[in-house]
PDB file of N, CA and C in Angstrom:
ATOM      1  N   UNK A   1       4.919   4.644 -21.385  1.00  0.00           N
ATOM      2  CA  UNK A   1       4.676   4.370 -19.986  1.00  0.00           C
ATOM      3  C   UNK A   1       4.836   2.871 -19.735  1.00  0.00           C
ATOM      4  N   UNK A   2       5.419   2.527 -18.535  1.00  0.00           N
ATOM      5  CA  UNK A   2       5.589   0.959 -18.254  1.00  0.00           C
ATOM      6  C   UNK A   2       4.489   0.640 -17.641  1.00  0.00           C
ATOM      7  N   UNK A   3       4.046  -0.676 -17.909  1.00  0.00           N
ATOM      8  CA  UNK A   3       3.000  -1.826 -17.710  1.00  0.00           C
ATOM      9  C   UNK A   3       3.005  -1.729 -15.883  1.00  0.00           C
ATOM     10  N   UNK A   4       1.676  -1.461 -15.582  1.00  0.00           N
ATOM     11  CA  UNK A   4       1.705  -1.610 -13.933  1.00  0.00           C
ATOM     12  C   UNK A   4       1.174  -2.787 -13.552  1.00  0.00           C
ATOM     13  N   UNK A   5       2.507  -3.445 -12.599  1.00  0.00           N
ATOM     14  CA  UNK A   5       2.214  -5.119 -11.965  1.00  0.00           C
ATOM     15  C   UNK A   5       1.032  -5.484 -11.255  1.00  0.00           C
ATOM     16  N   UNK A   6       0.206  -6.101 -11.142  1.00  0.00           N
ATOM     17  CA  UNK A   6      -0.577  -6.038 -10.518  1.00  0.00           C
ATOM     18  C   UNK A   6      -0.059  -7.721  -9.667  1.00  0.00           C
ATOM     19  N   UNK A   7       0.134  -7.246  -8.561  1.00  0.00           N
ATOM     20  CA  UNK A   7       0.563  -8.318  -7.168  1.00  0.00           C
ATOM     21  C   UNK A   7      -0.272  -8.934  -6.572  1.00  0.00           C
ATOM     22  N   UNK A   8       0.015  -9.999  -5.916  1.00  0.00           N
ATOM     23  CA  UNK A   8      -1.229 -10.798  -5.652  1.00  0.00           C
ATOM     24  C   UNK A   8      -0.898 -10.375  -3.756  1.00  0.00           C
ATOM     25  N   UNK A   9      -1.761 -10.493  -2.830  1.00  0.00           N
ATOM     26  CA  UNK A   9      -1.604 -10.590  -1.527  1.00  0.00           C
ATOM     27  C   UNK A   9      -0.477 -11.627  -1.044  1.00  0.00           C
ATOM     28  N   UNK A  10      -0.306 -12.636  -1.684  1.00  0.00           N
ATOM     29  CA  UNK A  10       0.458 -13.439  -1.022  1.00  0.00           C
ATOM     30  C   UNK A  10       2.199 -12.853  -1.553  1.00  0.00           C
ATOM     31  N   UNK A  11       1.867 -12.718  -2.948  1.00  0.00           N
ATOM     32  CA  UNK A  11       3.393 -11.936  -3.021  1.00  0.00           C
ATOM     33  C   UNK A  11       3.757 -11.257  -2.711  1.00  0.00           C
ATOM     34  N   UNK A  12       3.033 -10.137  -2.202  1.00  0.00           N
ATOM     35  CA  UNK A  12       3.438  -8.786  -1.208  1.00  0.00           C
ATOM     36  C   UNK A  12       3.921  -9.232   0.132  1.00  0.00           C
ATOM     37  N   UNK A  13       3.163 -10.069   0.363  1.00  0.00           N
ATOM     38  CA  UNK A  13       3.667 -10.274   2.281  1.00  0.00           C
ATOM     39  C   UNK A  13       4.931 -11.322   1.976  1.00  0.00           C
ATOM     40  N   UNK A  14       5.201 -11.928   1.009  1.00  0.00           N
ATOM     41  CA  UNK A  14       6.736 -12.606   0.781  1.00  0.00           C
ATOM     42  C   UNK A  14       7.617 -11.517   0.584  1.00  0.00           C
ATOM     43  N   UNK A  15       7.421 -10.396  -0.295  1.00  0.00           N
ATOM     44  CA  UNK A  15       8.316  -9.942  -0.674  1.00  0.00           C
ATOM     45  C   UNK A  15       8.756  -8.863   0.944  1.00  0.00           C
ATOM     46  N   UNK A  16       7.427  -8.668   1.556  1.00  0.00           N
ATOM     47  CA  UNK A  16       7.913  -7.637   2.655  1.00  0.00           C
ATOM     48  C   UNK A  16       8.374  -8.840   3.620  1.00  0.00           C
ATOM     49  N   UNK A  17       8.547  -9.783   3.845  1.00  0.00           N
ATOM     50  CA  UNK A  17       8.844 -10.850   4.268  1.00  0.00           C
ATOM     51  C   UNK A  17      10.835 -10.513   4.666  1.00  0.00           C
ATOM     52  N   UNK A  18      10.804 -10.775   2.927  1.00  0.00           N
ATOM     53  CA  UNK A  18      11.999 -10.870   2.476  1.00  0.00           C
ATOM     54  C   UNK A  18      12.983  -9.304   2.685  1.00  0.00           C
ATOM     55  N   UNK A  19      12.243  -8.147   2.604  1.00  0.00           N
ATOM     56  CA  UNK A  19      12.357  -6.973   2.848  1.00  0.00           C
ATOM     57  C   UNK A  19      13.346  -6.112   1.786  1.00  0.00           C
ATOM     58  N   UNK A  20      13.603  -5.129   1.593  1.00  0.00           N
ATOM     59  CA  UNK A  20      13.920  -4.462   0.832  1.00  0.00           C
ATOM     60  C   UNK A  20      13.084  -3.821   0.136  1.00  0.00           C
ATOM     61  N   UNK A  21      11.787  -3.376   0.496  1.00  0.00           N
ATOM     62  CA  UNK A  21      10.529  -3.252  -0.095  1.00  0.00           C
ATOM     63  C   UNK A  21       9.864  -1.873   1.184  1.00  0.00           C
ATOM     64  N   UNK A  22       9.255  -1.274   0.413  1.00  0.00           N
ATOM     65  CA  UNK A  22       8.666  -0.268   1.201  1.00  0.00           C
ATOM     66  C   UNK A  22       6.917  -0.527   0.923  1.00  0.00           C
ATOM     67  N   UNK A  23       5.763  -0.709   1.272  1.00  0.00           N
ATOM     68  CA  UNK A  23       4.368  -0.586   1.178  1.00  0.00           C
ATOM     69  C   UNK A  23       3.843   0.921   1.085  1.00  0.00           C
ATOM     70  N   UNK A  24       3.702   1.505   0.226  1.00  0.00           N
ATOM     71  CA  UNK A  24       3.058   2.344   0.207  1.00  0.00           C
ATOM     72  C   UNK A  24       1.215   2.950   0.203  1.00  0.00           C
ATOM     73  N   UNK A  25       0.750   2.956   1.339  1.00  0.00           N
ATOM     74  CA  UNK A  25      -0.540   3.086   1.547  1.00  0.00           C
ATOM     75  C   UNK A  25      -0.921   4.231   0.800  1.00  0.00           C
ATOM     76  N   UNK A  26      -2.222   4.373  -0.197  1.00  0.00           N
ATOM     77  CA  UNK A  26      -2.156   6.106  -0.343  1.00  0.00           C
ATOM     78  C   UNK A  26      -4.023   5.850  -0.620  1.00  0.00           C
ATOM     79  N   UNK A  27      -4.422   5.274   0.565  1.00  0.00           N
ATOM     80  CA  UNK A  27      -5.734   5.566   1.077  1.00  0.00           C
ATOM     81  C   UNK A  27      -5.700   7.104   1.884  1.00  0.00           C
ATOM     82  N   UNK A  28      -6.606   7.470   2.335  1.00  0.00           N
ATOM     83  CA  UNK A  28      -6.916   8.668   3.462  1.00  0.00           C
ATOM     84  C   UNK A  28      -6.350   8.112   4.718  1.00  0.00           C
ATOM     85  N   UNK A  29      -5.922   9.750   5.166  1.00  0.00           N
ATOM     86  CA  UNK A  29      -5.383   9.293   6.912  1.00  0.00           C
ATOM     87  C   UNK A  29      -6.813   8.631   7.819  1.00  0.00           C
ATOM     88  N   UNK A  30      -7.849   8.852   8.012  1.00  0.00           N
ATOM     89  CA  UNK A  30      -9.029   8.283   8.361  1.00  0.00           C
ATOM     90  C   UNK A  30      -9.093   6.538   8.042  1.00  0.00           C
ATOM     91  N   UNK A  31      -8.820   6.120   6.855  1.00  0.00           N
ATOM     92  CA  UNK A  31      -8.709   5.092   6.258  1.00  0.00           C
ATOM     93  C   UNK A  31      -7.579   4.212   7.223  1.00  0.00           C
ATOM     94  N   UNK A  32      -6.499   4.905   6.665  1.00  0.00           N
ATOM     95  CA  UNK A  32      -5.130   4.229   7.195  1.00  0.00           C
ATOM     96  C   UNK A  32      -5.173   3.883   8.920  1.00  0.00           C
ATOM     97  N   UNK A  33      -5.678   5.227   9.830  1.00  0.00           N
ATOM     98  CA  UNK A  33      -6.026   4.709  11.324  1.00  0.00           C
ATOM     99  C   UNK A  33      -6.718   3.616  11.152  1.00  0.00           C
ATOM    100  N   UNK A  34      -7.734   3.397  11.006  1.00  0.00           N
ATOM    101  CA  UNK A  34      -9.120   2.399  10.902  1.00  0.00           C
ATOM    102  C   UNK A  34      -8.661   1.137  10.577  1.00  0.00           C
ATOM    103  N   UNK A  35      -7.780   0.656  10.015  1.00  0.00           N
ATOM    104  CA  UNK A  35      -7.088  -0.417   9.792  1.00  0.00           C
ATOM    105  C   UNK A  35      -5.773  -0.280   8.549  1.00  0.00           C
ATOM    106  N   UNK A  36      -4.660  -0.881   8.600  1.00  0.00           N
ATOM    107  CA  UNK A  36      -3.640  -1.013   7.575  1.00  0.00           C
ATOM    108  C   UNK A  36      -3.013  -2.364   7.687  1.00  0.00           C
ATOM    109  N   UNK A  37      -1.919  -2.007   6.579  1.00  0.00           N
ATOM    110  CA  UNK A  37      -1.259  -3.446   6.670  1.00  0.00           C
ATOM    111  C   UNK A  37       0.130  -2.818   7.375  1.00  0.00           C
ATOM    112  N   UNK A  38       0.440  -3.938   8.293  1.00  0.00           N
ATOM    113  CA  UNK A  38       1.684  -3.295   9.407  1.00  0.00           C
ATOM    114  C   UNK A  38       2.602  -2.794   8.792  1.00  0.00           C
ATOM    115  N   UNK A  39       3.454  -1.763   8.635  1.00  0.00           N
ATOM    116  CA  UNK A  39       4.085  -1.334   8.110  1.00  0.00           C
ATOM    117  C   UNK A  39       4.012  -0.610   6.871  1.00  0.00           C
ATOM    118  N   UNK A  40       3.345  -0.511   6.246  1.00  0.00           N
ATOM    119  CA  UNK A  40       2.727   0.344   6.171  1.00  0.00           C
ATOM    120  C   UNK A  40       2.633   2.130   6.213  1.00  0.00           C
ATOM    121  N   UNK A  41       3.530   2.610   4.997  1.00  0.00           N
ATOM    122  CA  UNK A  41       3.472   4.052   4.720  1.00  0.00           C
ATOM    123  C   UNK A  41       2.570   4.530   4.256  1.00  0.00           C
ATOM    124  N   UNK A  42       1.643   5.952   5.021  1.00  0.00           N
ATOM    125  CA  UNK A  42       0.761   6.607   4.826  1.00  0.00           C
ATOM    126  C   UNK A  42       1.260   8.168   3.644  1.00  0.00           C
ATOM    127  N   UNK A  43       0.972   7.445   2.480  1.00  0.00           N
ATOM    128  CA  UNK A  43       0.955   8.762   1.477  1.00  0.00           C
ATOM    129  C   UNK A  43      -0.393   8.939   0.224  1.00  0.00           C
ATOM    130  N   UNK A  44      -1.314   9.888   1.350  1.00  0.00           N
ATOM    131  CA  UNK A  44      -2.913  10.111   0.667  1.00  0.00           C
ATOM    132  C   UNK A  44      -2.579  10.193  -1.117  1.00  0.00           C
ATOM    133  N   UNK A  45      -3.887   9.517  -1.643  1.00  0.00           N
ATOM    134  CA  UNK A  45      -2.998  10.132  -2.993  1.00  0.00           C
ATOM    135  C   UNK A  45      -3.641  11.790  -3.477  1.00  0.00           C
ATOM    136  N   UNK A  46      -4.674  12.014  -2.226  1.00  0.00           N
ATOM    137  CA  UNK A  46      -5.386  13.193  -2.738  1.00  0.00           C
ATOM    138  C   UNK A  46      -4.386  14.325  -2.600  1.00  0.00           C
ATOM    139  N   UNK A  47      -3.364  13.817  -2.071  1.00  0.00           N
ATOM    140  CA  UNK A  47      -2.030  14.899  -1.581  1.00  0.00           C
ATOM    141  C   UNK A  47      -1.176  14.241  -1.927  1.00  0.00           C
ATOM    142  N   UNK A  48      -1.034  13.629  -3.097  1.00  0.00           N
ATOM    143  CA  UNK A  48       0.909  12.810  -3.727  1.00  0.00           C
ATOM    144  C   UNK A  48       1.305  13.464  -3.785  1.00  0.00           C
ATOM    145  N   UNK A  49       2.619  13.407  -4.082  1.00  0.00           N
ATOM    146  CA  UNK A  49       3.941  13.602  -4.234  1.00  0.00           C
ATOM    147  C   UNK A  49       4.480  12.499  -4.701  1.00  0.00           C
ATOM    148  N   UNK A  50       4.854  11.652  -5.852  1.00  0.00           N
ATOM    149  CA  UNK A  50       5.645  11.145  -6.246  1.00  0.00           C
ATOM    150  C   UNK A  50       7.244  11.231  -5.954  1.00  0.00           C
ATOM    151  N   UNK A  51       7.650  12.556  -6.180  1.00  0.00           N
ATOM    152  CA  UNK A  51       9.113  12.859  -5.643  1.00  0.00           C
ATOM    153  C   UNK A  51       9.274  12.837  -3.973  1.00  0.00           C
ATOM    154  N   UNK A  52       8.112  12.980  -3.205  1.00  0.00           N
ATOM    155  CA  UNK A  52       8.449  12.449  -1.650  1.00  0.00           C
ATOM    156  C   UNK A  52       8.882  11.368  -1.186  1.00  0.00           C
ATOM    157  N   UNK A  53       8.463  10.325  -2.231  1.00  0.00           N
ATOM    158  CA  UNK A  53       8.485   9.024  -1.765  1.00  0.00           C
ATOM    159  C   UNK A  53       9.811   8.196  -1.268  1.00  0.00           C
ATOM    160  N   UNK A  54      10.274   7.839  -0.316  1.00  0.00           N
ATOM    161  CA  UNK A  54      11.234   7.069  -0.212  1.00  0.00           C
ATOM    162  C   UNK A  54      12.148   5.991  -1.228  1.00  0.00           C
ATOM    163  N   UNK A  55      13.491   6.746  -1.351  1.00  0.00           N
ATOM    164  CA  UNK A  55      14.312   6.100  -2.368  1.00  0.00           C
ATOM    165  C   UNK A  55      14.990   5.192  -1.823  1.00  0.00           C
ATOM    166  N   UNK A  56      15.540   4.750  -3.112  1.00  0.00           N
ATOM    167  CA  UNK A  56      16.666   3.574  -3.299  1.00  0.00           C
ATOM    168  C   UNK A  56      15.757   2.227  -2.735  1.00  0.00           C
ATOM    169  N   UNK A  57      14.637   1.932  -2.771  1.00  0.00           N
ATOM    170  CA  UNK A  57      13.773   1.041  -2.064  1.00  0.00           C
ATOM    171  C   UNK A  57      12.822   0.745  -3.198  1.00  0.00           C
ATOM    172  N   UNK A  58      12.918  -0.744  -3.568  1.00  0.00           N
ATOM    173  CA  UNK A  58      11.617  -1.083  -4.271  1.00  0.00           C
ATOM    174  C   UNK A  58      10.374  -0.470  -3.190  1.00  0.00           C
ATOM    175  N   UNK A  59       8.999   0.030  -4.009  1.00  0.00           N
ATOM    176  CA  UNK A  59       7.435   0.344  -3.521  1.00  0.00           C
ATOM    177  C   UNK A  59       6.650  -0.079  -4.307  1.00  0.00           C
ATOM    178  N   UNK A  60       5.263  -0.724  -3.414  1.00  0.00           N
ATOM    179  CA  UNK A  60       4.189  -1.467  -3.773  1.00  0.00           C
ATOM    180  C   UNK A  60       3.255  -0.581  -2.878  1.00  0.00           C
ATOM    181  N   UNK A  61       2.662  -0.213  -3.854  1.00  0.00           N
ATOM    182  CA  UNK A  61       1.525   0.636  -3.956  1.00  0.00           C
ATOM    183  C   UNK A  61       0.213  -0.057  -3.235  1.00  0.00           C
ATOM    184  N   UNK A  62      -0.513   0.355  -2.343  1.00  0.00           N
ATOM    185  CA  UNK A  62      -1.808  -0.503  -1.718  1.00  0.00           C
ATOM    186  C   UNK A  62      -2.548   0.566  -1.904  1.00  0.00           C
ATOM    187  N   UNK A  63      -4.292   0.147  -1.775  1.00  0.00           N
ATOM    188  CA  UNK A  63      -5.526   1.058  -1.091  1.00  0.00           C
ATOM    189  C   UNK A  63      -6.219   0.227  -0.974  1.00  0.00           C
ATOM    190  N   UNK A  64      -7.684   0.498  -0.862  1.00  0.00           N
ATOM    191  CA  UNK A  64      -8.625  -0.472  -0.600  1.00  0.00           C
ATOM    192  C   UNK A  64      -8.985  -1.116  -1.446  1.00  0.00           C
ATOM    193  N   UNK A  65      -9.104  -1.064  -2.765  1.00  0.00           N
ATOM    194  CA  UNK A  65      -9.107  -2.283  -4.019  1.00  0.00           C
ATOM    195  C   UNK A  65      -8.046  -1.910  -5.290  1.00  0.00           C
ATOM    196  N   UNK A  66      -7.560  -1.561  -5.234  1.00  0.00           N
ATOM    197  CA  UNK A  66      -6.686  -1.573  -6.170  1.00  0.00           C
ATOM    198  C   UNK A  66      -6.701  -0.722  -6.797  1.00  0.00           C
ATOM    199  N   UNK A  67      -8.119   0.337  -7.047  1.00  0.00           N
ATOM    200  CA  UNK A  67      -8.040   1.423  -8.102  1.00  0.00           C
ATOM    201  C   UNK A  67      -7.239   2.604  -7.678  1.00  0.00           C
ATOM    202  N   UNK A  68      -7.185   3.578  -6.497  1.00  0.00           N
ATOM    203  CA  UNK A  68      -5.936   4.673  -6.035  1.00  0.00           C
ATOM    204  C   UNK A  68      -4.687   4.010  -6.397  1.00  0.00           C
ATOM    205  N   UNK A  69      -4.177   2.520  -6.029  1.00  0.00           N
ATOM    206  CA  UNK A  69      -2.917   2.440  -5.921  1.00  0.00           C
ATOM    207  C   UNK A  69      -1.986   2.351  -7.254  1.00  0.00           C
ATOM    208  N   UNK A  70      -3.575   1.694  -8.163  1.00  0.00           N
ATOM    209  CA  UNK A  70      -2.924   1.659  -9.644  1.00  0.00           C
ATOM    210  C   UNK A  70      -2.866   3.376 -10.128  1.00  0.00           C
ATOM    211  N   UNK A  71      -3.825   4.224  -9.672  1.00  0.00           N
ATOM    212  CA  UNK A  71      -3.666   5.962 -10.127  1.00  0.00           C
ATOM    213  C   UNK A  71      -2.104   6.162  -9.488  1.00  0.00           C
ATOM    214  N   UNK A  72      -1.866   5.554  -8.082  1.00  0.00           N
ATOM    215  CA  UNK A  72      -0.566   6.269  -7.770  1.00  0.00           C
ATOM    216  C   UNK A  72       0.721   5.728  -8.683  1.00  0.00           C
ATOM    217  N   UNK A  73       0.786   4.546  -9.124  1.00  0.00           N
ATOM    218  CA  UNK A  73       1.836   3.917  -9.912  1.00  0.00           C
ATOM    219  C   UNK A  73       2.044   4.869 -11.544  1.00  0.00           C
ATOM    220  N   UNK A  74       0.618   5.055 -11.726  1.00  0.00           N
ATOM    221  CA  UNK A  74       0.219   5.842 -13.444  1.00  0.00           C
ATOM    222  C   UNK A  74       1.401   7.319 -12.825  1.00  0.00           C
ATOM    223  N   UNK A  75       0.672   8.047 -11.692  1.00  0.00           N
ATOM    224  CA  UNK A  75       1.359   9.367 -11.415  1.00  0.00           C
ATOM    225  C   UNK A  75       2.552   9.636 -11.452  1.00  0.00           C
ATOM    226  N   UNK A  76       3.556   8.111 -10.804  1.00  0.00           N
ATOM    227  CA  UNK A  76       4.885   7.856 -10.517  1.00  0.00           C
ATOM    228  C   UNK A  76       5.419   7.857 -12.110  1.00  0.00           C
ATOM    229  N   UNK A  77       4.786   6.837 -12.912  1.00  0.00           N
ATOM    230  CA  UNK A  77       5.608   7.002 -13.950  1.00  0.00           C
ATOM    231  C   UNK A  77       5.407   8.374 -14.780  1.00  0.00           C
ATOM    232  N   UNK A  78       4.559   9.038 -14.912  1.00  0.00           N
ATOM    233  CA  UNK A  78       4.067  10.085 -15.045  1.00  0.00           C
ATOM    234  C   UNK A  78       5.200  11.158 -15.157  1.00  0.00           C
ATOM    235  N   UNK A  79       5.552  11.367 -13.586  1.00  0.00           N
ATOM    236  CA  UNK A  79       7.116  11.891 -13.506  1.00  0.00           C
ATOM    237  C   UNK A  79       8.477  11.449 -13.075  1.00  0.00           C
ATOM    238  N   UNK A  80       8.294  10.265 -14.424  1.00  0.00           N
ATOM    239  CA  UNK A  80       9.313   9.722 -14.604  1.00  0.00           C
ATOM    240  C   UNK A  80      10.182   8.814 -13.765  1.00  0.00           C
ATOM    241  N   UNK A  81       9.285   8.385 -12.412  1.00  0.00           N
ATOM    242  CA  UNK A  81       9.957   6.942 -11.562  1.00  0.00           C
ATOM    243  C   UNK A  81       9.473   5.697 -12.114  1.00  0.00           C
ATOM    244  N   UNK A  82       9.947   5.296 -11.597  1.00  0.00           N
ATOM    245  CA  UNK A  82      10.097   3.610 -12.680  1.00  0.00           C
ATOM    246  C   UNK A  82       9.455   2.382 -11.598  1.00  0.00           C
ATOM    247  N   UNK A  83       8.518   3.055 -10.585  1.00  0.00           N
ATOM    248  CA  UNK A  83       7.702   2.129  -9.919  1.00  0.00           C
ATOM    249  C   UNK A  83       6.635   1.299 -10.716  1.00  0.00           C
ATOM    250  N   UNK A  84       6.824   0.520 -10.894  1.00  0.00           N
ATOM    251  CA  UNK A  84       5.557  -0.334 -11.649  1.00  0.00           C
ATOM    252  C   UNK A  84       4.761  -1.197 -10.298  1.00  0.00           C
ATOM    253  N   UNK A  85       5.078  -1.313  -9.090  1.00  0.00           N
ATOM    254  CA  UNK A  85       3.960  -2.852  -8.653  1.00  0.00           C
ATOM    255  C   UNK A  85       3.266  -1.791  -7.809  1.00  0.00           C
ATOM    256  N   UNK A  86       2.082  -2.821  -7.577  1.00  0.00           N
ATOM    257  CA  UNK A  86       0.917  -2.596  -6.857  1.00  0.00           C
ATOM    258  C   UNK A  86      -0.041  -3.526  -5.999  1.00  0.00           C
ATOM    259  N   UNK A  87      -0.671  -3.490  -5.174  1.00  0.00           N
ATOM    260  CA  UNK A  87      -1.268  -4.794  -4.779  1.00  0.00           C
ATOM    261  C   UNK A  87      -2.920  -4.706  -4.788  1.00  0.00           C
ATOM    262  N   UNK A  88      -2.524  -5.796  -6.090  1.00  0.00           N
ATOM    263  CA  UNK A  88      -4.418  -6.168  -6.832  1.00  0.00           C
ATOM    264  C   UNK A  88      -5.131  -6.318  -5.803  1.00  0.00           C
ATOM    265  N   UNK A  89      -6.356  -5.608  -5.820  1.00  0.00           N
ATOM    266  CA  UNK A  89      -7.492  -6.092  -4.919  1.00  0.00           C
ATOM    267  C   UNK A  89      -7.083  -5.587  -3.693  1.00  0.00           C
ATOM    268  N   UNK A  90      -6.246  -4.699  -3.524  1.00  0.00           N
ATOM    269  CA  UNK A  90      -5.997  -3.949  -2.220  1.00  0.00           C
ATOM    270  C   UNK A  90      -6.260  -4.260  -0.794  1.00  0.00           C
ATOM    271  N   UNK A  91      -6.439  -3.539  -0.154  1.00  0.00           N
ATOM    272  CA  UNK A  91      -6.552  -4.534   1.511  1.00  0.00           C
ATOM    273  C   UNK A  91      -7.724  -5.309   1.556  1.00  0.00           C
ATOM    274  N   UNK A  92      -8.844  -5.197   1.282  1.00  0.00           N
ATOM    275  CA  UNK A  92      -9.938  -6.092   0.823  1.00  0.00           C
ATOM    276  C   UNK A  92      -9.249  -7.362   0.057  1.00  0.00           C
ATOM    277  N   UNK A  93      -8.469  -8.052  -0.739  1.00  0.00           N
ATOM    278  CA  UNK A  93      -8.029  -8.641  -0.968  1.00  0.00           C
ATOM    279  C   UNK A  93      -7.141  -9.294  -0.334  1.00  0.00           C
ATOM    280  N   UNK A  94      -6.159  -8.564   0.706  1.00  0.00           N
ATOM    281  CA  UNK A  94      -5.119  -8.835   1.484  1.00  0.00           C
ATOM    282  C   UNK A  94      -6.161  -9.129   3.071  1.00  0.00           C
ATOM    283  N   UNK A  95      -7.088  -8.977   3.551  1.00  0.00           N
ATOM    284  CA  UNK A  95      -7.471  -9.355   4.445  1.00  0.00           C
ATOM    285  C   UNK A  95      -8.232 -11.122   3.542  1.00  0.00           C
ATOM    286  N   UNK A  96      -9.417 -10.865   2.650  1.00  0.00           N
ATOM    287  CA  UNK A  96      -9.743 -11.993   1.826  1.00  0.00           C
ATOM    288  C   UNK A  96      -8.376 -13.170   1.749  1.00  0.00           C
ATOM    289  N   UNK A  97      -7.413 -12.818   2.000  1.00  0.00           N
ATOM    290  CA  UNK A  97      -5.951 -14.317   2.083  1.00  0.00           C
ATOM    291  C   UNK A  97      -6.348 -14.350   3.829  1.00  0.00           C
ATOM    292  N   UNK A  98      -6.356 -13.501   4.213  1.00  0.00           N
ATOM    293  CA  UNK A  98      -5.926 -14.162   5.856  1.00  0.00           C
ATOM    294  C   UNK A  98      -4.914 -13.232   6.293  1.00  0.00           C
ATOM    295  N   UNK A  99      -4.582 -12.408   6.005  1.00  0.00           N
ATOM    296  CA  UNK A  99      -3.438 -11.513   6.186  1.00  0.00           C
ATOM    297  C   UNK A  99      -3.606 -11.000   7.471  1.00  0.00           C
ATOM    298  N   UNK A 100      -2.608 -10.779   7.810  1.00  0.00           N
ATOM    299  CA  UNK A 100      -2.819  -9.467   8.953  1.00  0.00           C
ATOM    300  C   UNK A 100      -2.902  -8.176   8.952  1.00  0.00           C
ATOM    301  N   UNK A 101      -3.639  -7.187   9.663  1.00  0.00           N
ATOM    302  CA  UNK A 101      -3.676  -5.958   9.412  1.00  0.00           C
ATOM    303  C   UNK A 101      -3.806  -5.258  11.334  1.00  0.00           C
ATOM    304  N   UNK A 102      -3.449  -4.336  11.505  1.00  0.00           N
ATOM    305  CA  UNK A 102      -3.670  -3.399  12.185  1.00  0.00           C
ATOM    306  C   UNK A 102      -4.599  -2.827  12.535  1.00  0.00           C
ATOM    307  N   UNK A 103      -5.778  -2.668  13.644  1.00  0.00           N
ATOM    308  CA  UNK A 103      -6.911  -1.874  13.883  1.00  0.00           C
ATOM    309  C   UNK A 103      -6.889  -0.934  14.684  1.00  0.00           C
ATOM    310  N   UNK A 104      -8.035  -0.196  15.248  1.00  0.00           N
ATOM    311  CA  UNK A 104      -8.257   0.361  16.074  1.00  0.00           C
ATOM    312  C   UNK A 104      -9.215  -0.404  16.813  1.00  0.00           C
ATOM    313  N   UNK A 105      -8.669  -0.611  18.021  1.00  0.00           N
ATOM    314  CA  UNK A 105     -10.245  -1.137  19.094  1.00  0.00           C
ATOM    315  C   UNK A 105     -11.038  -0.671  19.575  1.00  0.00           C
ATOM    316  N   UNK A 106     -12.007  -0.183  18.982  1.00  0.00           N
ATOM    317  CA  UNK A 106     -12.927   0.701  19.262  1.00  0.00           C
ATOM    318  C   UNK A 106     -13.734   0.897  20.872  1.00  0.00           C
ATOM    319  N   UNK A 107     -13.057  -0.199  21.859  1.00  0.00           N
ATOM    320  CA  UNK A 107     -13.636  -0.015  23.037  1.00  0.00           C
ATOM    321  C   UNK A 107     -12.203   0.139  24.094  1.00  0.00           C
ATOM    322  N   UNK A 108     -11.273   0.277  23.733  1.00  0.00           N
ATOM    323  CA  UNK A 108      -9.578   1.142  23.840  1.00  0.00           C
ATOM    324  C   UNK A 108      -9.067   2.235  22.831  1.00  0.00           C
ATOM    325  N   UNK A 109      -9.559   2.149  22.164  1.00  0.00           N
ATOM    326  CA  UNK A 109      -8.685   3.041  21.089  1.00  0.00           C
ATOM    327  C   UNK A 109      -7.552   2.668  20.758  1.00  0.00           C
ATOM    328  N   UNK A 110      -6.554   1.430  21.244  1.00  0.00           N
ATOM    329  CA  UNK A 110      -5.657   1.027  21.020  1.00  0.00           C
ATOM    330  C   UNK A 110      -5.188   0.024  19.951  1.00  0.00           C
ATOM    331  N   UNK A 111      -4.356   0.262  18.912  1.00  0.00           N
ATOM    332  CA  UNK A 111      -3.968  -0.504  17.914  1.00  0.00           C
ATOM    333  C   UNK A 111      -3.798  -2.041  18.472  1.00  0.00           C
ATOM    334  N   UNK A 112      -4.517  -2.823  17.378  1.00  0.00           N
ATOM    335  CA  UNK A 112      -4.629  -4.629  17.505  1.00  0.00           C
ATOM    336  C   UNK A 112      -4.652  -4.864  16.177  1.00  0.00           C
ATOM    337  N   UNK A 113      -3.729  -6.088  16.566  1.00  0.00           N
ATOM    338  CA  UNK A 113      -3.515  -6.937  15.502  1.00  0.00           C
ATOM    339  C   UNK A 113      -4.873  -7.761  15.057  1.00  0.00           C
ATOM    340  N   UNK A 114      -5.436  -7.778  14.180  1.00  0.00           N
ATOM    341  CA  UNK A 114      -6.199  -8.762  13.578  1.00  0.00           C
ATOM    342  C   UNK A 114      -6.431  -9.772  12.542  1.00  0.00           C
TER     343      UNK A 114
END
């Protein structure tokens, strides 16, 4: 099995910066409304699919600290994709830089940037 990367917040938002990169969220749909990182693909891992996942595209694995996203990278290589990165310390970490993320406004219901 290959070594899973563990990414720092600031290298993720360069590399989606730079693009060619897909984010793969695989918190809960509950989770993912409530806040994400923009862009941001919703795939629960309590329902993976490894073979669903969008090809020909480097993916960096997120959740809320790092432990789902490193299970989803283990699963991937598991059956045999060759995803190794992930982002350490998960959105708790990626908000901890200053990052931006996506909410719900709980007195609109309408998605904001925060």
């Amino acid at each position: 099995m290959s070594k899973i990367h563990d990414l720092t917040p600031v290298e993720v938002a360069a590399r989606m910066k730079i693009g060619g990169v897909e984010v793969i969220d695989v918190r809960e749909p509950g989770e993912y409304a409530a806040e994400r990182i923009h862009g941001a693909l919703l795939f629960p891992l309590s329902s993976f699919d490894p073979h669903a996942l969008p090809k020909n595209v480097d993916l960096i694995f997120q959740c809320g600290t790092g432990k789902r996203s490193a299970m989803a990278v283990a699963r991937c290589q598991a059956a045999g994709l060759k995803h190794t990165a992930h982002l350490a310390g998960g959105l708790q970490a990626w908000k901890a830089e200053g990052l931006p993320t996506i909410a719900i406004d709980p007195a609109t219901g309408k998605p904001r940037e925060k």
